[in-house]
Protein backbone atom coordinates (compact mmCIF):
# COMPACT_ATOMS: atom_id res chain seq x y z
CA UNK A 1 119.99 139.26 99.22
CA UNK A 2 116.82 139.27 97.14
CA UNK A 3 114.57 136.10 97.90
CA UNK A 4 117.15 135.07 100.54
CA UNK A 5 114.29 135.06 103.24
CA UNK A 6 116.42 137.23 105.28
CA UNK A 7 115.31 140.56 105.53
CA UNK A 8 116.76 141.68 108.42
CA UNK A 9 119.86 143.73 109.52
CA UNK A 10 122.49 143.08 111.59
CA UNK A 11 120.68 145.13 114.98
CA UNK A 12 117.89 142.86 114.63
CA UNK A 13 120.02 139.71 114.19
CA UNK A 14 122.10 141.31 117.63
CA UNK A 15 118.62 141.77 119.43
CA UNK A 16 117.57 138.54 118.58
CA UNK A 17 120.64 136.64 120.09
CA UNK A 18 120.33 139.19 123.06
CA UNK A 19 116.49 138.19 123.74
CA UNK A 20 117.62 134.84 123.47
CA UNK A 21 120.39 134.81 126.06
CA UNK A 22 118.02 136.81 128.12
CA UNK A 23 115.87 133.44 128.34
CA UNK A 24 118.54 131.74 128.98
CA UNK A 25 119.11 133.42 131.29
CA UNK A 26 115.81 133.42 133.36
CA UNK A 27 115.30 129.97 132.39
CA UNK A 28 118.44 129.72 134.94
CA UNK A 29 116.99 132.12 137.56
CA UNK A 30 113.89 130.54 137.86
CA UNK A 31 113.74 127.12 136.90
CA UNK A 32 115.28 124.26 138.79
CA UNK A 33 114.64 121.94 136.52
CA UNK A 34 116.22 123.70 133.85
CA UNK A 35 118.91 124.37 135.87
CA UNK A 36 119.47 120.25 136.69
CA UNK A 37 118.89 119.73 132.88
CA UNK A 38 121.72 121.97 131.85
CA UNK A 39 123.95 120.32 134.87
CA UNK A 40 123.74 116.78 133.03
CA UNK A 41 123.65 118.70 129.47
CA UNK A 42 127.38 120.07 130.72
CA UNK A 43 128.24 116.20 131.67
CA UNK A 44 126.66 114.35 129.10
CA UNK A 45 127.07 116.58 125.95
CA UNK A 46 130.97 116.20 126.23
CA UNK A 47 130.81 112.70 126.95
CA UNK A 48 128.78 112.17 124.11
CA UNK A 49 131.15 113.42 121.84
CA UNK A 50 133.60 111.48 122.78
CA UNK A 51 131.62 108.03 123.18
CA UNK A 52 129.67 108.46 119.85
CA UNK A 53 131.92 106.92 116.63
CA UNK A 54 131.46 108.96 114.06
CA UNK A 55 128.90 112.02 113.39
CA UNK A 56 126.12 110.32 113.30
CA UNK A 57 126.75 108.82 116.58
CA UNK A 58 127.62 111.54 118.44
CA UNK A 59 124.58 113.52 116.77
CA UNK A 60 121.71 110.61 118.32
CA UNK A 61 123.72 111.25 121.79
CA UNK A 62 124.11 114.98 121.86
CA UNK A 63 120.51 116.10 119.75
CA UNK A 64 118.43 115.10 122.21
CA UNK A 65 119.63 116.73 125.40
CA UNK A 66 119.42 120.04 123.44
CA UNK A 67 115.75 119.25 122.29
CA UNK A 68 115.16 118.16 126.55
CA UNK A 69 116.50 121.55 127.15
CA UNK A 70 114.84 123.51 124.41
CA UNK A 71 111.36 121.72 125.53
CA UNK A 72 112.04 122.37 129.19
CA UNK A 73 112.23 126.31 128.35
CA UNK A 74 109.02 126.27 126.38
CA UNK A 75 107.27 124.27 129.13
CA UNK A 76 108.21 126.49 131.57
CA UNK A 77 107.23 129.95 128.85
CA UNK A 78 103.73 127.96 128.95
CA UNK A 79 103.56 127.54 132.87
CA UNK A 80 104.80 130.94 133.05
CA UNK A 81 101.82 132.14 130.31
CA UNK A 82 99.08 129.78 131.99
CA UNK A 83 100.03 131.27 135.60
CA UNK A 84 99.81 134.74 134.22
CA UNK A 85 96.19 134.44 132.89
CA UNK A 86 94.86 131.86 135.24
CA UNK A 87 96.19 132.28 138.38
CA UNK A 88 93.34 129.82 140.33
CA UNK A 89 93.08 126.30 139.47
CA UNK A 90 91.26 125.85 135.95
CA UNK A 91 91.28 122.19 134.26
CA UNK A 92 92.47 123.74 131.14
CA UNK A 93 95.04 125.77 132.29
CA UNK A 94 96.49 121.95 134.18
CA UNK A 95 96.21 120.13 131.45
CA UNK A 96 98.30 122.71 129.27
CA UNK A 97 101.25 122.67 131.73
CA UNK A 98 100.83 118.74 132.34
CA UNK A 99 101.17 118.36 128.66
CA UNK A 100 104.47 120.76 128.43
CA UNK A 101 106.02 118.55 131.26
CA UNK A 102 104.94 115.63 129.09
CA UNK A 103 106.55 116.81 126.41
CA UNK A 104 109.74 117.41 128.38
CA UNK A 105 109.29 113.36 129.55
CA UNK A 106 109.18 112.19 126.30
CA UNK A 107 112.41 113.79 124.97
CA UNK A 108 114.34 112.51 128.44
CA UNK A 109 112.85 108.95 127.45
CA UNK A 110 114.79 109.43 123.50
CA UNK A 111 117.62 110.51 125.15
CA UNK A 112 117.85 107.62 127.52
CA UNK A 113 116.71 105.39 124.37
CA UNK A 114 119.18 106.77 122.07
CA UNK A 115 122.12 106.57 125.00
CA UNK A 116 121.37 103.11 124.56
CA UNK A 117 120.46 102.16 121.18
CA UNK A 118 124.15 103.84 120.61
CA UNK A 119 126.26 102.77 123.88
CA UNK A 120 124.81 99.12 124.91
CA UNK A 121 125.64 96.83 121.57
CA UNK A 122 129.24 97.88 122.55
CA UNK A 123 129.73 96.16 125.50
CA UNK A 124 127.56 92.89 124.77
């Protein structure tokens, strides 16, 4: 479609979902704490979608444990990057995978926030 933005064809569409299993994939293999993050995700995504009232609801319970996920697989591509290219200790190279775990904490701390901006007004 002209000025669609999409230029590509199906194959690369197919490779793309492929590379992106494939991540999925080693984010299992090698990452516990992915691997614990996707254990609650399996809990918690289904019981927020049945706790949260409405779409909106179940949106501010479920959107977050995909972005904790999502983050947890780029902090781990950047450990995985740092370690690759600085394998001693460099005080860059620590403060680039402190921040990516950071970044993870901060998107555990809106999911715990919006668990109970949503859930707590119900039972008070």
């Amino acid at each position: 479609m002209p000025g669609s933005g999409f230029r590509g064809n199906p194959r690369q569409l197919w490779n793309a979902f492929r590379w992106s299993v494939k991540g999925l994939h080693a984010g299992w293999r090698h990452e516990a704490s992915f691997r614990l993050e996707l254990g609650l995700a399996l809990v918690m995504v289904p019981a927020g979608l049945w706790l949260g009232d409405g779409a909106l609801e179940r949106l501010a319970l479920v959107a977050p444990i995909f972005l904790v996920l999502a983050a947890e697989l780029l902090n781990s591509a950047v450990e995985a990057v740092v370690d690759l290219v600085s394998p001693g200790f460099q005080d860059l190279a620590g403060r680039a995978k402190d921040m990516g775990s950071a970044a993870v904490f901060l998107l555990m701390v809106l999911t715990v926030l919006s668990w109970t901006l949503v859930l707590v007004p119900r039972f008070l």
